[in-house]
N, C-alpha and C. Protein backbone atom coordinates (compact mmCIF):
# COMPACT_ATOMS: atom_id res chain seq x y z
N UNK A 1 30.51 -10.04 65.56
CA UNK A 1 30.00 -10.54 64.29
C UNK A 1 28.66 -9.86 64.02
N UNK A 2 28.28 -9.41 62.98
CA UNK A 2 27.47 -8.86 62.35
C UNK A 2 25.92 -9.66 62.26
N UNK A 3 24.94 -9.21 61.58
CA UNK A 3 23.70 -10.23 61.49
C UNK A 3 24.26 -10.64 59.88
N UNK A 4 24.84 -10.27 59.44
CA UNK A 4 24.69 -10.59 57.62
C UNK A 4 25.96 -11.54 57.61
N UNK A 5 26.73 -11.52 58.43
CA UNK A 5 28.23 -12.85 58.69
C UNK A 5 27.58 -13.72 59.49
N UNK A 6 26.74 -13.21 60.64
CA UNK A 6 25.96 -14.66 61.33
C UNK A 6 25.56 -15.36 60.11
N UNK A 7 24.41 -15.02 59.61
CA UNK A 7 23.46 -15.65 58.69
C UNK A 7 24.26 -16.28 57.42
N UNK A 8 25.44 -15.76 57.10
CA UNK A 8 26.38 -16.69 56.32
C UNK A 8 27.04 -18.09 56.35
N UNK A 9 27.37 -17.49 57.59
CA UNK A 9 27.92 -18.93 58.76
C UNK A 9 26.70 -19.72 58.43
N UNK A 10 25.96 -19.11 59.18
CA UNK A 10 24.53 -20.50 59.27
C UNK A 10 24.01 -21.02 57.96
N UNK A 11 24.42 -20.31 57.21
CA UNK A 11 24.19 -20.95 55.88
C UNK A 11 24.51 -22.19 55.38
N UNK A 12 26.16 -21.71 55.53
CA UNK A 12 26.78 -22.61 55.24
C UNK A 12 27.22 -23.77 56.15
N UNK A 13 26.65 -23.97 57.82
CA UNK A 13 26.37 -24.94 58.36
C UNK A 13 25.29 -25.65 58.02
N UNK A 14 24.15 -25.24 57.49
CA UNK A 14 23.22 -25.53 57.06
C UNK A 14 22.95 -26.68 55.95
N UNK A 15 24.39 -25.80 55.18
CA UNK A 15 24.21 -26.43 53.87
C UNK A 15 25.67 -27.89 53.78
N UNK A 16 26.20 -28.09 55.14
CA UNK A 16 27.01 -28.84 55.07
C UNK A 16 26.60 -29.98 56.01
N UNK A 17 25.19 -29.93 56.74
CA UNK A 17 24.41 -30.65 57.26
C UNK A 17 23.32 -31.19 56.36
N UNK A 18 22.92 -30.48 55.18
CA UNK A 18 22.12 -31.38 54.47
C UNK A 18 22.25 -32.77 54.12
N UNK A 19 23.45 -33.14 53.39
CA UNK A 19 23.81 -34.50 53.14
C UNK A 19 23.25 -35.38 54.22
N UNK A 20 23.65 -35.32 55.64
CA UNK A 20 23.27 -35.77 56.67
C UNK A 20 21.55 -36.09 56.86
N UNK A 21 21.25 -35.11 56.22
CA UNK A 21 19.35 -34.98 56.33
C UNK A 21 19.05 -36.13 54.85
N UNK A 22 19.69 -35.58 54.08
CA UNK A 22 19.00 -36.37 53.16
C UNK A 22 19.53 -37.81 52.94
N UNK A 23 20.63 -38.69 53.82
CA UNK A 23 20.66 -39.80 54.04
C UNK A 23 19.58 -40.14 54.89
N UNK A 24 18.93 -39.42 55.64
CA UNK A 24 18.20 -40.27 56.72
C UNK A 24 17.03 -40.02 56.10
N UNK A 25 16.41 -39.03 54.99
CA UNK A 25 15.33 -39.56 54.05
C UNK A 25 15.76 -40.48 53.26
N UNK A 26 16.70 -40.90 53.34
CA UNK A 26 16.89 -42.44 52.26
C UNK A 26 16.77 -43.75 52.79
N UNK A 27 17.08 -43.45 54.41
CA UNK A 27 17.11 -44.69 55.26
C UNK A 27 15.27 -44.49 55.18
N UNK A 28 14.80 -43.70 56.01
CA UNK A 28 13.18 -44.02 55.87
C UNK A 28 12.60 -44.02 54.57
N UNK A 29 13.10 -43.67 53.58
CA UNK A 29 12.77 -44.27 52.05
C UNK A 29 12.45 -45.78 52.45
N UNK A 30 13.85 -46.41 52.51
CA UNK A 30 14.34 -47.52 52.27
C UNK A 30 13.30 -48.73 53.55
N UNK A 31 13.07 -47.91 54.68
CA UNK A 31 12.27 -48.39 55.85
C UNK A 31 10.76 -48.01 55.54
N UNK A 32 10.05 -47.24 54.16
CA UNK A 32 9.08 -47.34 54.27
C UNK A 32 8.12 -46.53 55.14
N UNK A 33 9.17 -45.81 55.77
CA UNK A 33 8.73 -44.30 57.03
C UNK A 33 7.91 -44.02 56.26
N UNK A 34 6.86 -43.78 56.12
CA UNK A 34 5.96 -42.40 55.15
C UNK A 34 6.22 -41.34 56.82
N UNK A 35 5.64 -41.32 57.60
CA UNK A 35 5.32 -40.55 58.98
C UNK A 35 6.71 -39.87 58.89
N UNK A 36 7.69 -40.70 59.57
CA UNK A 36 9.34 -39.93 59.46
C UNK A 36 9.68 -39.02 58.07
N UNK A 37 8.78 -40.10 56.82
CA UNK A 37 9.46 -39.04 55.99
C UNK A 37 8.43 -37.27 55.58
N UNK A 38 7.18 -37.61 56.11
CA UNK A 38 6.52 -36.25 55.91
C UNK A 38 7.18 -35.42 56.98
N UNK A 39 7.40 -36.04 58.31
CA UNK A 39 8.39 -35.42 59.83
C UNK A 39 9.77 -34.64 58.71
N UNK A 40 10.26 -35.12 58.19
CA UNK A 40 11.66 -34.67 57.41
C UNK A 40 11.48 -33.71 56.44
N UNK A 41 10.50 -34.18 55.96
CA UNK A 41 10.17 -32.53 54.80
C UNK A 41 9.46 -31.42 55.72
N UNK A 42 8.98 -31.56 56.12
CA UNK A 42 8.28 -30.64 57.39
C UNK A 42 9.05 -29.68 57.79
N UNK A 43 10.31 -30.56 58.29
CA UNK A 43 10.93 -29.90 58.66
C UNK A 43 11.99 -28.73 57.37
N UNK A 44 12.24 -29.52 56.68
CA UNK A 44 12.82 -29.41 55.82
C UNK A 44 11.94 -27.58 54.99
N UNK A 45 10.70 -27.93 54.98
CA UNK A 45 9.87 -26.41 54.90
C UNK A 45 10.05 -25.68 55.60
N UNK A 46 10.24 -25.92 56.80
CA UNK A 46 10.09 -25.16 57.58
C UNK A 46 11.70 -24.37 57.80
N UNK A 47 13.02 -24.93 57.51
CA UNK A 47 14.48 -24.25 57.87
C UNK A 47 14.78 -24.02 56.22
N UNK A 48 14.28 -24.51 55.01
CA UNK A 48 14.77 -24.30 54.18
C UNK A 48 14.54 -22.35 53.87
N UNK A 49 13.52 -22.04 53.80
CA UNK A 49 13.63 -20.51 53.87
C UNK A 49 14.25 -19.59 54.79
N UNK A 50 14.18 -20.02 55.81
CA UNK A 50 14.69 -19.47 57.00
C UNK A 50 16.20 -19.03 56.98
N UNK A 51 17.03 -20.03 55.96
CA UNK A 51 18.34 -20.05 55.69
C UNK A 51 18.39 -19.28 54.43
N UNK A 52 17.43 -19.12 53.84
CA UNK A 52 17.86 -18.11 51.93
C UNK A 52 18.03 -19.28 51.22
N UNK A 53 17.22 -20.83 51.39
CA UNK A 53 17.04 -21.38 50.53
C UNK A 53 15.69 -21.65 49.99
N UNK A 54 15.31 -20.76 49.62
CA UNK A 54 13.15 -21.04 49.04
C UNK A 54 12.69 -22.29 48.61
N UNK A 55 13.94 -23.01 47.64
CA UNK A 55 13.95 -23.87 46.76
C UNK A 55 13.31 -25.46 47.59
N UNK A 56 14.19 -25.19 48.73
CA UNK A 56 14.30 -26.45 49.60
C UNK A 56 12.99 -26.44 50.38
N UNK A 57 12.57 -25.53 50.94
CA UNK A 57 10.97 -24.94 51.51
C UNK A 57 9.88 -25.50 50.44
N UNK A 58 9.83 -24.69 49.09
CA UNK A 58 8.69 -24.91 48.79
C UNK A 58 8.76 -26.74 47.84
N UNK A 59 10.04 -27.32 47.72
CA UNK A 59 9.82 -28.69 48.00
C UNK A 59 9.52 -29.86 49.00
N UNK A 60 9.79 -29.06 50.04
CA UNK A 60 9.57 -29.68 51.41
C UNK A 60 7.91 -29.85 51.48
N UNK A 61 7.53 -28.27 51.64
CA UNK A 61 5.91 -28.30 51.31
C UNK A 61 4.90 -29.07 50.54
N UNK A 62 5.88 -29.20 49.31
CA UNK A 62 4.82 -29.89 47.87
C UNK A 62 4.51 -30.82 49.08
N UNK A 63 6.19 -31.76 49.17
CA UNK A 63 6.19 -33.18 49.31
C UNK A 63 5.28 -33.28 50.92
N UNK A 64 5.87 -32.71 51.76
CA UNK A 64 4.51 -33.05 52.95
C UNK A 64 3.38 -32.79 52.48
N UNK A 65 2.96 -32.39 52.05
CA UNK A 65 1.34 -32.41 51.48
C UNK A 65 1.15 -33.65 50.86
N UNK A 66 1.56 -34.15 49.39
CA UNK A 66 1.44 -35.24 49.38
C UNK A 66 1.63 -36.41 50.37
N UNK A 67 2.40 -36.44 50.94
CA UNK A 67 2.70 -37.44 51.79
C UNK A 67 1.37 -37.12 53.19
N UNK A 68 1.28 -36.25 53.20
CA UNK A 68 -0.19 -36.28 54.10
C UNK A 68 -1.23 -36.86 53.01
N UNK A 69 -1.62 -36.47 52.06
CA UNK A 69 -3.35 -36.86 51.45
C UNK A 69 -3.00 -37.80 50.13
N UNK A 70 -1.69 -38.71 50.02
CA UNK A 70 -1.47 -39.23 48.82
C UNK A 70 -0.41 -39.84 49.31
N UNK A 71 -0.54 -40.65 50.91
CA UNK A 71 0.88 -41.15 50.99
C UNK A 71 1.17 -42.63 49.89
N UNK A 72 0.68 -43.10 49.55
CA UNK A 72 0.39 -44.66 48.72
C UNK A 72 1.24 -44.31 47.62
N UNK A 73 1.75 -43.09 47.28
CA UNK A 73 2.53 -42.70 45.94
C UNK A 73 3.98 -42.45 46.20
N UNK A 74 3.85 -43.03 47.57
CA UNK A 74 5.71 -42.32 48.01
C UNK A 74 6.71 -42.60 46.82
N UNK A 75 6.72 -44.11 46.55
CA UNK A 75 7.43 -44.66 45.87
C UNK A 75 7.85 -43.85 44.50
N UNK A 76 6.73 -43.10 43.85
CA UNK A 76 6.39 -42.75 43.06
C UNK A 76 7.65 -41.20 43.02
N UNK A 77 7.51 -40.50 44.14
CA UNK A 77 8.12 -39.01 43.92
C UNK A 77 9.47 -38.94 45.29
N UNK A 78 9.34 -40.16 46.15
CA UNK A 78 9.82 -39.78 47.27
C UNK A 78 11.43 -39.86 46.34
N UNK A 79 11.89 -40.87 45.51
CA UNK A 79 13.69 -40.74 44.99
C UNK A 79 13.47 -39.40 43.89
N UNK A 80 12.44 -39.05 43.46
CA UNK A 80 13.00 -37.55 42.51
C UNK A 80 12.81 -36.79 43.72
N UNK A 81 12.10 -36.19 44.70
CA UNK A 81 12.55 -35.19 45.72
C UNK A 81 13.84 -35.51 46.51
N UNK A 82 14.56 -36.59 46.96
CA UNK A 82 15.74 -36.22 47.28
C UNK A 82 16.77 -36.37 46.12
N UNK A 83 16.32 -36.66 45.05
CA UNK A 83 17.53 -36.05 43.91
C UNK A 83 17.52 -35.04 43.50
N UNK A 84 16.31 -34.39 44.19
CA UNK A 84 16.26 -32.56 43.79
C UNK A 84 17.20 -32.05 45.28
N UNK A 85 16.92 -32.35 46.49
CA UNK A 85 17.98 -32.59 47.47
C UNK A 85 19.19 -32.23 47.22
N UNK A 86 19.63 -33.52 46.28
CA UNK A 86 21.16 -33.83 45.96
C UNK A 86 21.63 -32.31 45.13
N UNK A 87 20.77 -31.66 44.29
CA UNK A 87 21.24 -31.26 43.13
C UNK A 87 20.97 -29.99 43.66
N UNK A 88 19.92 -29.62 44.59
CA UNK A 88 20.37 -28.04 45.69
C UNK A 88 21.13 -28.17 46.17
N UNK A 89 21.73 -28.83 46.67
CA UNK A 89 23.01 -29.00 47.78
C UNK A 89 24.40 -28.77 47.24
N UNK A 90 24.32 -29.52 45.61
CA UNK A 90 25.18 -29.46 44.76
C UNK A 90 25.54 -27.84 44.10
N UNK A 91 24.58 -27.71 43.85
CA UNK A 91 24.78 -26.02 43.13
C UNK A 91 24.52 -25.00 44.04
N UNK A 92 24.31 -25.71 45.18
CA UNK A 92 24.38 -23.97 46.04
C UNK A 92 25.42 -24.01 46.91
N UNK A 93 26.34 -25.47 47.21
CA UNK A 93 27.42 -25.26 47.15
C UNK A 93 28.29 -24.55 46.70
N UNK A 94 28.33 -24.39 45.26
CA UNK A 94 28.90 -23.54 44.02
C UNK A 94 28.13 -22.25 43.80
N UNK A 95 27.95 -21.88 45.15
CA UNK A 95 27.09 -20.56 45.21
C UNK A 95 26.15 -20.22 43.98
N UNK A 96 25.72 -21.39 43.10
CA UNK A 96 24.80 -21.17 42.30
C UNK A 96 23.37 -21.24 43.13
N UNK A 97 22.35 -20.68 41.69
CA UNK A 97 20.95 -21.05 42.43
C UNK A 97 20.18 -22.25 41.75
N UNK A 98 18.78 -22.42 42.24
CA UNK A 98 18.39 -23.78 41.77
C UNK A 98 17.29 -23.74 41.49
N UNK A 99 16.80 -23.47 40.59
CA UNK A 99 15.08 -23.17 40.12
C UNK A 99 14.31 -24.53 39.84
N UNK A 100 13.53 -24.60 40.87
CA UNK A 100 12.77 -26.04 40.97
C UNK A 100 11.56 -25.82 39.50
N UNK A 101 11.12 -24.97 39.39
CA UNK A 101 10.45 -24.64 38.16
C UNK A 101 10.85 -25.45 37.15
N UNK A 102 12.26 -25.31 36.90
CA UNK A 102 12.79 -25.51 35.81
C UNK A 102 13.19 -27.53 35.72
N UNK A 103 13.25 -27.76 36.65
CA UNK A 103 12.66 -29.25 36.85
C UNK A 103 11.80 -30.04 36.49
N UNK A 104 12.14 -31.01 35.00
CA UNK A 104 10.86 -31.70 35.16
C UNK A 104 10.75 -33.02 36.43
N UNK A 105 11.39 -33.04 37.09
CA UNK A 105 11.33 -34.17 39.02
C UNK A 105 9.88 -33.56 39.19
N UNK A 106 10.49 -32.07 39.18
CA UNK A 106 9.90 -31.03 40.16
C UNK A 106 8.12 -31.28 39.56
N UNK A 107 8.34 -31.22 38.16
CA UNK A 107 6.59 -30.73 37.43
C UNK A 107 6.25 -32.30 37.87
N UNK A 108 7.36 -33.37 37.77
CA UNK A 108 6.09 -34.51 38.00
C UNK A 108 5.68 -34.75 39.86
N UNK A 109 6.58 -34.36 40.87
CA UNK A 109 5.85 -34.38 42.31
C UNK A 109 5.00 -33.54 42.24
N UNK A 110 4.78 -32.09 41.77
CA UNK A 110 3.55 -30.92 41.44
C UNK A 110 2.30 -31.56 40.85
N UNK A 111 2.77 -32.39 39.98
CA UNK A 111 1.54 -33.40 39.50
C UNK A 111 0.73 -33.94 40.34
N UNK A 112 0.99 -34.93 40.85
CA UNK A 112 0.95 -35.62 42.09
C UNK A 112 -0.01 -34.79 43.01
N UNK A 113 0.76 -33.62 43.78
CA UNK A 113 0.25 -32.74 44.54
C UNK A 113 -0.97 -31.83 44.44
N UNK A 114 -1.10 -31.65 42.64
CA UNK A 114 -2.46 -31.28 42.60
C UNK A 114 -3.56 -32.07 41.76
N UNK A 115 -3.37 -33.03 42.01
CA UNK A 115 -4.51 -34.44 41.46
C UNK A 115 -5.55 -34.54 42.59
């Protein structure tokens, strides 16, 4: 196997393990995790590029940042970042792409992040 069929594969393990990730930011939603849930975007920055998804990285980032110096607002952005989640997962399934730009979820956690 090649490096460009590896990295496909892993893609698409990647991307059939998300669902899995973003239930368990819903359970620590739902539990009030702020810690678990900055632990989950963290991570989430950190494999989302790594895989050829930018989208998922530089939301991971916003949101741990806030959630480090603005955790009191979870409530506020933590259900539009995993419905941005839902809706990468959704269209890059369908080998589409997903321009967080083009998000207003996206412009109001960016808000947030630079207040």
């Amino acid at each position: 196997m090649n490096f460009d069929d590896m990295m496909k594969e892993l893609r698409v393990e990647y991307l059939q393990a998300l669902p899995a990730k973003v239930d368990q930011l819903e359970q620590s939603l739902d539990r009030e995790d702020i810690e678990l849930l900055r632990e989950d975007f963290h991570k989430l920055k950190g494999t989302g590029k790594t895989y050829g998804f930018p989208e998922i990285s530089e939301l991971g980032e916003v949101v741990e940042r806030i959630l480090i110096h603005r955790p009191q607002f979870f409530e506020q952005f933590i259900p539009e970042a995993i419905g941005l989640l839902k809706d990468i997962h959704r269209e890059r399934l369908a080998s589409r792409s997903f321009d967080l730009h083009q998000d207003s979820r996206f412009d109001k956690i960016k808000k947030l992040h630079n207040n």
